[in-house]
PDB file of N, CA and C in Angstrom:
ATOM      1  N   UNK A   1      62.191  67.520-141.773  1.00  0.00           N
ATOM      2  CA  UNK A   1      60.871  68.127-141.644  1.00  0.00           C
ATOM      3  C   UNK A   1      59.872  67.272-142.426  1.00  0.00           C
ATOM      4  N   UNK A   2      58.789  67.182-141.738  1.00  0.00           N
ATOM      5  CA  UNK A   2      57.778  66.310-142.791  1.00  0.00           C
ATOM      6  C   UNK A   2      56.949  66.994-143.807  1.00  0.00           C
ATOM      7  N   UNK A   3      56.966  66.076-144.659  1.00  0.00           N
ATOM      8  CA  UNK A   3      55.963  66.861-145.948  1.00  0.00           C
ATOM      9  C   UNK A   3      54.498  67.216-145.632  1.00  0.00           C
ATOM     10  N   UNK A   4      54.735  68.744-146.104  1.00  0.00           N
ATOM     11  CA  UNK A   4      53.646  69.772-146.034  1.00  0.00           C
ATOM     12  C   UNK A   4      51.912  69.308-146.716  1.00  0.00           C
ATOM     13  N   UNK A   5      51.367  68.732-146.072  1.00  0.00           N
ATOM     14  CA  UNK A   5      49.947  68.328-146.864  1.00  0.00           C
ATOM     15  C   UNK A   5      48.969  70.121-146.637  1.00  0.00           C
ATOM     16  N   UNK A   6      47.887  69.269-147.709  1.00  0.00           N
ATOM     17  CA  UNK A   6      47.034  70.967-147.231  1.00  0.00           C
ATOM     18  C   UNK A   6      45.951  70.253-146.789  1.00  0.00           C
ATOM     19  N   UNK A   7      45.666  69.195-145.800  1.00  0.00           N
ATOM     20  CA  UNK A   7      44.541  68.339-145.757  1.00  0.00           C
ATOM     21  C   UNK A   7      45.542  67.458-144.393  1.00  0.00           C
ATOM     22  N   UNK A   8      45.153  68.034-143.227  1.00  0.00           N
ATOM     23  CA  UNK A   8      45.462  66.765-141.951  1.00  0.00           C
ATOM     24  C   UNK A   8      45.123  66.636-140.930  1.00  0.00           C
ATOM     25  N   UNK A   9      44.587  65.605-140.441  1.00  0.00           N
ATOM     26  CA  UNK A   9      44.368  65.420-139.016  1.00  0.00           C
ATOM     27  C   UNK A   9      44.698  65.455-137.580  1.00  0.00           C
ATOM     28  N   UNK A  10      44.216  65.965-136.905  1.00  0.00           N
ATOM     29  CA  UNK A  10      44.999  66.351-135.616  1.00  0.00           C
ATOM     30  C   UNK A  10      43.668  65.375-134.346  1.00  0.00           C
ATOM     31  N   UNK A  11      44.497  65.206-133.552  1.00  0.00           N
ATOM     32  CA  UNK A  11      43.555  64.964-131.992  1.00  0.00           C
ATOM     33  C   UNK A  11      43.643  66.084-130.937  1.00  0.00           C
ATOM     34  N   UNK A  12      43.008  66.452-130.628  1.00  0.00           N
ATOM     35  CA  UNK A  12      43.264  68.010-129.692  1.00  0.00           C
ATOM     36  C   UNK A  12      42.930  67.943-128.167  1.00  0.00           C
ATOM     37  N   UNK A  13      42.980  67.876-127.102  1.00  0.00           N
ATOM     38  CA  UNK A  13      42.115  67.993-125.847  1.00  0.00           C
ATOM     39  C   UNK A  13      42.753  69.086-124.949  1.00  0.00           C
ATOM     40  N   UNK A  14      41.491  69.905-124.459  1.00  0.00           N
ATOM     41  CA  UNK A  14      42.573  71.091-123.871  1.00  0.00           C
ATOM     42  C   UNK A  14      41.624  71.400-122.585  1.00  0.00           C
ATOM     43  N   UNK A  15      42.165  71.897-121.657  1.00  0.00           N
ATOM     44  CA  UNK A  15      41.409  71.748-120.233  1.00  0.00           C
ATOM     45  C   UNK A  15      41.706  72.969-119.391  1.00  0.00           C
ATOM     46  N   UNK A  16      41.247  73.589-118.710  1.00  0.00           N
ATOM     47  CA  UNK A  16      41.735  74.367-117.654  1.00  0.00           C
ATOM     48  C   UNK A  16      42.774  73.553-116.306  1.00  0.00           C
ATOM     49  N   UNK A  17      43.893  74.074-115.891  1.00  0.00           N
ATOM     50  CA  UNK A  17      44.298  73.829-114.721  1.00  0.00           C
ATOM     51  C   UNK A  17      45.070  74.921-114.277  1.00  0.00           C
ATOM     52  N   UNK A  18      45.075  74.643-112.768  1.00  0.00           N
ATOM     53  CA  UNK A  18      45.559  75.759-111.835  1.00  0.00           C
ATOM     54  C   UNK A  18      46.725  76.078-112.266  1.00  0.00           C
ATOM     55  N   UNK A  19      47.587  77.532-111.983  1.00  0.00           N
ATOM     56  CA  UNK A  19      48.588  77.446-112.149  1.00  0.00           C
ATOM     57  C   UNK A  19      49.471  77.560-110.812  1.00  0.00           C
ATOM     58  N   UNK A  20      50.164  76.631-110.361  1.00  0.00           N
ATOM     59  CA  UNK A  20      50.651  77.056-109.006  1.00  0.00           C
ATOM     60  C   UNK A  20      51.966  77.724-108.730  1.00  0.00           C
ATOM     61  N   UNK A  21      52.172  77.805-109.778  1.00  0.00           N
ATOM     62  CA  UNK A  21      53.617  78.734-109.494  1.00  0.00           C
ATOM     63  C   UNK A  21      53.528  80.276-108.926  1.00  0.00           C
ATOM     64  N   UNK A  22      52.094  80.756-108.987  1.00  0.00           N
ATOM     65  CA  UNK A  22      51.821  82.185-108.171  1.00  0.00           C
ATOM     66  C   UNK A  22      50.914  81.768-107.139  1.00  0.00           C
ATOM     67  N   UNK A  23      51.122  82.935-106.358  1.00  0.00           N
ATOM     68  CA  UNK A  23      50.759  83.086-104.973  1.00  0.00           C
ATOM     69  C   UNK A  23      48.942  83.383-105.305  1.00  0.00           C
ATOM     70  N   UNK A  24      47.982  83.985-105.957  1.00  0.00           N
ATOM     71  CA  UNK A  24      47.189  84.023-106.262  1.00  0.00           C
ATOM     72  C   UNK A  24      46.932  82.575-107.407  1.00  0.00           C
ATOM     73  N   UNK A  25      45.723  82.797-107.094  1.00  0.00           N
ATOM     74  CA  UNK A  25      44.923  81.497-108.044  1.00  0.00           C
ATOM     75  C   UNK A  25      44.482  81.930-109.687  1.00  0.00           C
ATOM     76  N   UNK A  26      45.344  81.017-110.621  1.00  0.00           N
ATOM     77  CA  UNK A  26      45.086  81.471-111.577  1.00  0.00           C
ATOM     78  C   UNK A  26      45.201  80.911-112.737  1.00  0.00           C
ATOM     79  N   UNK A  27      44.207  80.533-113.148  1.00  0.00           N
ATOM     80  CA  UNK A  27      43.517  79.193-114.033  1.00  0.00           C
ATOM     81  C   UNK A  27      43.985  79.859-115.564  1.00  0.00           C
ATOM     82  N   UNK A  28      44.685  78.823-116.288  1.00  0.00           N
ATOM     83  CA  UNK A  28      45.299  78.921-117.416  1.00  0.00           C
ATOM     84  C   UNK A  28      45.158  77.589-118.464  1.00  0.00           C
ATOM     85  N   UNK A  29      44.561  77.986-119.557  1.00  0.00           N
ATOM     86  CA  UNK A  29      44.665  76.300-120.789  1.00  0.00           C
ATOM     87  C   UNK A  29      46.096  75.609-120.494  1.00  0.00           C
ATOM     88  N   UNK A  30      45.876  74.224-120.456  1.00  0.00           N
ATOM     89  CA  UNK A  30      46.445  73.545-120.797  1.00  0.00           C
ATOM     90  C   UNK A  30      46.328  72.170-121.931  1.00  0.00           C
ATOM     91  N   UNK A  31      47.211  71.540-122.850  1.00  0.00           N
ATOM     92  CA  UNK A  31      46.407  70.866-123.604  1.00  0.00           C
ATOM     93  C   UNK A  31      47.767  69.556-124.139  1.00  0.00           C
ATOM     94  N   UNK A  32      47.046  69.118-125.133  1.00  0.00           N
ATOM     95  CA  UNK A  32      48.018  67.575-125.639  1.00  0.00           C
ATOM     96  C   UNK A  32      47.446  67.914-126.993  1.00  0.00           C
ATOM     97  N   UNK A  33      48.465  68.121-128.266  1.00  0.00           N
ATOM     98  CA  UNK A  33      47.753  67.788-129.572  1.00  0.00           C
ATOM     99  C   UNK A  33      48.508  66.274-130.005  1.00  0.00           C
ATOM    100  N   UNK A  34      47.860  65.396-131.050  1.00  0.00           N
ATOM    101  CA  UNK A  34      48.743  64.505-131.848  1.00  0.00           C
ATOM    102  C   UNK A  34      48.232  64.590-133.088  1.00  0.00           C
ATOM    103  N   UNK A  35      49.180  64.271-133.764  1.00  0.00           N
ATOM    104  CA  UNK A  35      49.334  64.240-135.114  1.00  0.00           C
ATOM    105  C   UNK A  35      48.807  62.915-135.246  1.00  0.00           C
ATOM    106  N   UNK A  36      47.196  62.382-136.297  1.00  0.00           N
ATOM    107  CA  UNK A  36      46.639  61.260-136.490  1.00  0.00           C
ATOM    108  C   UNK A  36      47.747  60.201-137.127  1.00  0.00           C
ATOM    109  N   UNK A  37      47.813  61.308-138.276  1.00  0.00           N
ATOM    110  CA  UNK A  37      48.677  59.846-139.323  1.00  0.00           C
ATOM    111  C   UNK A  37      50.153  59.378-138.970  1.00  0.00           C
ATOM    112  N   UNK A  38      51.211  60.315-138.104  1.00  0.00           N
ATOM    113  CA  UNK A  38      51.698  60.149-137.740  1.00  0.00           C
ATOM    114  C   UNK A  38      52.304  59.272-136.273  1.00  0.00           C
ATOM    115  N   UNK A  39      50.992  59.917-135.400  1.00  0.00           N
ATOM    116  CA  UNK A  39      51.163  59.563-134.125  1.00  0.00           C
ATOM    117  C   UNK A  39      51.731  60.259-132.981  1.00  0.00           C
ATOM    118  N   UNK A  40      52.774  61.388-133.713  1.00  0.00           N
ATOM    119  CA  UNK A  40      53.805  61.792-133.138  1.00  0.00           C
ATOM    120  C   UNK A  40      52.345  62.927-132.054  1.00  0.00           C
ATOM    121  N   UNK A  41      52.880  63.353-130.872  1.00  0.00           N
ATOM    122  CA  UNK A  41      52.042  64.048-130.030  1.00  0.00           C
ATOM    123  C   UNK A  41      52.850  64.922-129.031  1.00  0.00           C
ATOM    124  N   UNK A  42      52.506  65.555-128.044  1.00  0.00           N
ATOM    125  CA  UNK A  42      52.932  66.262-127.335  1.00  0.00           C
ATOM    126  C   UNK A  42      52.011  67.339-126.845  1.00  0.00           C
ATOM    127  N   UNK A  43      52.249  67.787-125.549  1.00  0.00           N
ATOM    128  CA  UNK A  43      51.531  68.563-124.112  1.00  0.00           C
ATOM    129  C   UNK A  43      51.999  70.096-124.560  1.00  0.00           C
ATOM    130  N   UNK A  44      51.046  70.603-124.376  1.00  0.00           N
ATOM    131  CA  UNK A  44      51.355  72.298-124.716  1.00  0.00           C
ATOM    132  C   UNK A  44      50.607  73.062-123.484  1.00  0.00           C
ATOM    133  N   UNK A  45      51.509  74.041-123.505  1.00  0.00           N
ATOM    134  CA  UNK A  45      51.111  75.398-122.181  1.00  0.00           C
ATOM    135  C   UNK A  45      50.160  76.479-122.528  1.00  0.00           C
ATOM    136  N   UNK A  46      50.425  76.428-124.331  1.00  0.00           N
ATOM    137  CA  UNK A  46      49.863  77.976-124.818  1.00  0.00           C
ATOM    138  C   UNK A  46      49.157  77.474-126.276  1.00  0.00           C
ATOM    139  N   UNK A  47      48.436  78.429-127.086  1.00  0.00           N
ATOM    140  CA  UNK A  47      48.010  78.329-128.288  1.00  0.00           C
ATOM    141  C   UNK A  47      49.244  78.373-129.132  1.00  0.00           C
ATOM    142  N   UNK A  48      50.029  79.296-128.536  1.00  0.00           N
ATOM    143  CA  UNK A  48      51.927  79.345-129.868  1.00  0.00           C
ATOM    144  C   UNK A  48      52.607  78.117-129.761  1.00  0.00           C
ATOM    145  N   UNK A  49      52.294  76.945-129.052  1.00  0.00           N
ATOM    146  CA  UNK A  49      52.625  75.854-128.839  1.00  0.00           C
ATOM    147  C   UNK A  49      51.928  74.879-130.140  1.00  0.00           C
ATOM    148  N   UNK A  50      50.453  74.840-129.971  1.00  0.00           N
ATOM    149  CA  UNK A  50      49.357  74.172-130.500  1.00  0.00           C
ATOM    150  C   UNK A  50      49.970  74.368-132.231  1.00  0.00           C
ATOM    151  N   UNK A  51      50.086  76.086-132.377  1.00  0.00           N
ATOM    152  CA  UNK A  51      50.117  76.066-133.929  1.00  0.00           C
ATOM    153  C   UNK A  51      51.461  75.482-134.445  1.00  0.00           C
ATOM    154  N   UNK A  52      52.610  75.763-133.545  1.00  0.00           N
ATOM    155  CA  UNK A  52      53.692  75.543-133.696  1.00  0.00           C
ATOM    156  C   UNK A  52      53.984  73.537-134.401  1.00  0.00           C
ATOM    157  N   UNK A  53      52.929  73.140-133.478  1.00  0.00           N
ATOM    158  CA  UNK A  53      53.276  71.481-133.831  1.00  0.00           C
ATOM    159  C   UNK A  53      52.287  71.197-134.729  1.00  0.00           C
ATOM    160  N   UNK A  54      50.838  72.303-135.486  1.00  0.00           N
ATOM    161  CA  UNK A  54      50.148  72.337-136.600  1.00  0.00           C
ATOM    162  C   UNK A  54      51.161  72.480-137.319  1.00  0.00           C
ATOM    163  N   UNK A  55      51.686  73.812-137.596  1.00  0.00           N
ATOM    164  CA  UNK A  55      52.538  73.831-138.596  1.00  0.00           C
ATOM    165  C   UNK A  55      53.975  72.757-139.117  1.00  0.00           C
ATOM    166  N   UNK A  56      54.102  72.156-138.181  1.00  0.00           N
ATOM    167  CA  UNK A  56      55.518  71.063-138.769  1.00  0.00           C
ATOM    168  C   UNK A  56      54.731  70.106-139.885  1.00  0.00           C
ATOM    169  N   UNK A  57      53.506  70.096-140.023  1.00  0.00           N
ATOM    170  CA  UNK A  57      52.760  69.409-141.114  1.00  0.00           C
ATOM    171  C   UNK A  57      51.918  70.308-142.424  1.00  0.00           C
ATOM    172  N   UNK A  58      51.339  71.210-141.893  1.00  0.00           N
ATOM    173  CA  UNK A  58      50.541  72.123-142.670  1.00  0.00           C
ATOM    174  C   UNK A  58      51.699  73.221-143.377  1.00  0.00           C
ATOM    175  N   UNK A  59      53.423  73.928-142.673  1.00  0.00           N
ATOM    176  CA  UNK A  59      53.426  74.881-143.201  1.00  0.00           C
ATOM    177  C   UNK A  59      53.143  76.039-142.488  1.00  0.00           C
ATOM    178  N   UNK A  60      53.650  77.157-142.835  1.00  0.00           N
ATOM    179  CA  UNK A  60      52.894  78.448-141.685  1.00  0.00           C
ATOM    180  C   UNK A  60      51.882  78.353-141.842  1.00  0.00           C
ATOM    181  N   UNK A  61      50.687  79.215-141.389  1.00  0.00           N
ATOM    182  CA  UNK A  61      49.302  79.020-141.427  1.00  0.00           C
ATOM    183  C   UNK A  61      49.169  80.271-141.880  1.00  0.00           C
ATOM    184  N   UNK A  62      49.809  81.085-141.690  1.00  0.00           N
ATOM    185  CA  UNK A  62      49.875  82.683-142.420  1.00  0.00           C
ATOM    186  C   UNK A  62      50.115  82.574-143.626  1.00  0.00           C
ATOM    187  N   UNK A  63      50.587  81.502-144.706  1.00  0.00           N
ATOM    188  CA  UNK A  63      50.703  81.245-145.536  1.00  0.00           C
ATOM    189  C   UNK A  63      50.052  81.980-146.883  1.00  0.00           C
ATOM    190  N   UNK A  64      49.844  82.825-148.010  1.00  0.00           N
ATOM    191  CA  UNK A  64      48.962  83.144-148.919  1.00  0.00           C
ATOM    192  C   UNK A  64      48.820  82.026-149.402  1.00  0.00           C
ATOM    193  N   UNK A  65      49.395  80.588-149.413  1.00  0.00           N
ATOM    194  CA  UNK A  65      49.219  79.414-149.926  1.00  0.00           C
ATOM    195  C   UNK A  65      47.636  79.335-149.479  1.00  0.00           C
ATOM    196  N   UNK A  66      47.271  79.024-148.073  1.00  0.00           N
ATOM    197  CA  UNK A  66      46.200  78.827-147.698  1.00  0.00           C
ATOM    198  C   UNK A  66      45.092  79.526-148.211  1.00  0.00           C
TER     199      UNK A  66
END
C-alpha cells in the first residue's frame, strides 16, 4: 500500500455516456482518475470507484484524521 500523505494530487475527467446495456436510454458518469506523482491511473463507472483509488493515497476520507 502506498504511503498515506495529507496533501495530493489527482487528474480527474469525467463525462456523460450512454449506457447501452438497457433497452431505454440512459445516460450515466463515466470517468479516468490518475494519481500525479505517481502516474498510476485508471477508468471508473461510479463515484465509489473515484474515492476508492483517492483513498489508496489519502487513507479513508471518513477519517477524524482529516
Amino acid at each position: 500500500m502506498p504511503i498515506v500523505h495529507r496533501s495530493t494530487s489527482f487528474i480527474i475527467r469525467i463525462w456523460w455516456e450512454q449506457d447501452k446495456t438497457t433497452e431505454r436510454t440512459v445516460w450515466v458518469w463515466r470517468g479516468w482518475i490518475q494519481h500525479v506523482h505517481s502516474g498510476q491511473s485508471t477508468y471508473v463507472r461510479n463515484l465509489s470507484a473515484f474515492i476508492a483509488f483517492i483513498e489508496q493515497w489519502t487513507g479513508h476520507l471518513d477519517d477524524p484524521q482529516w
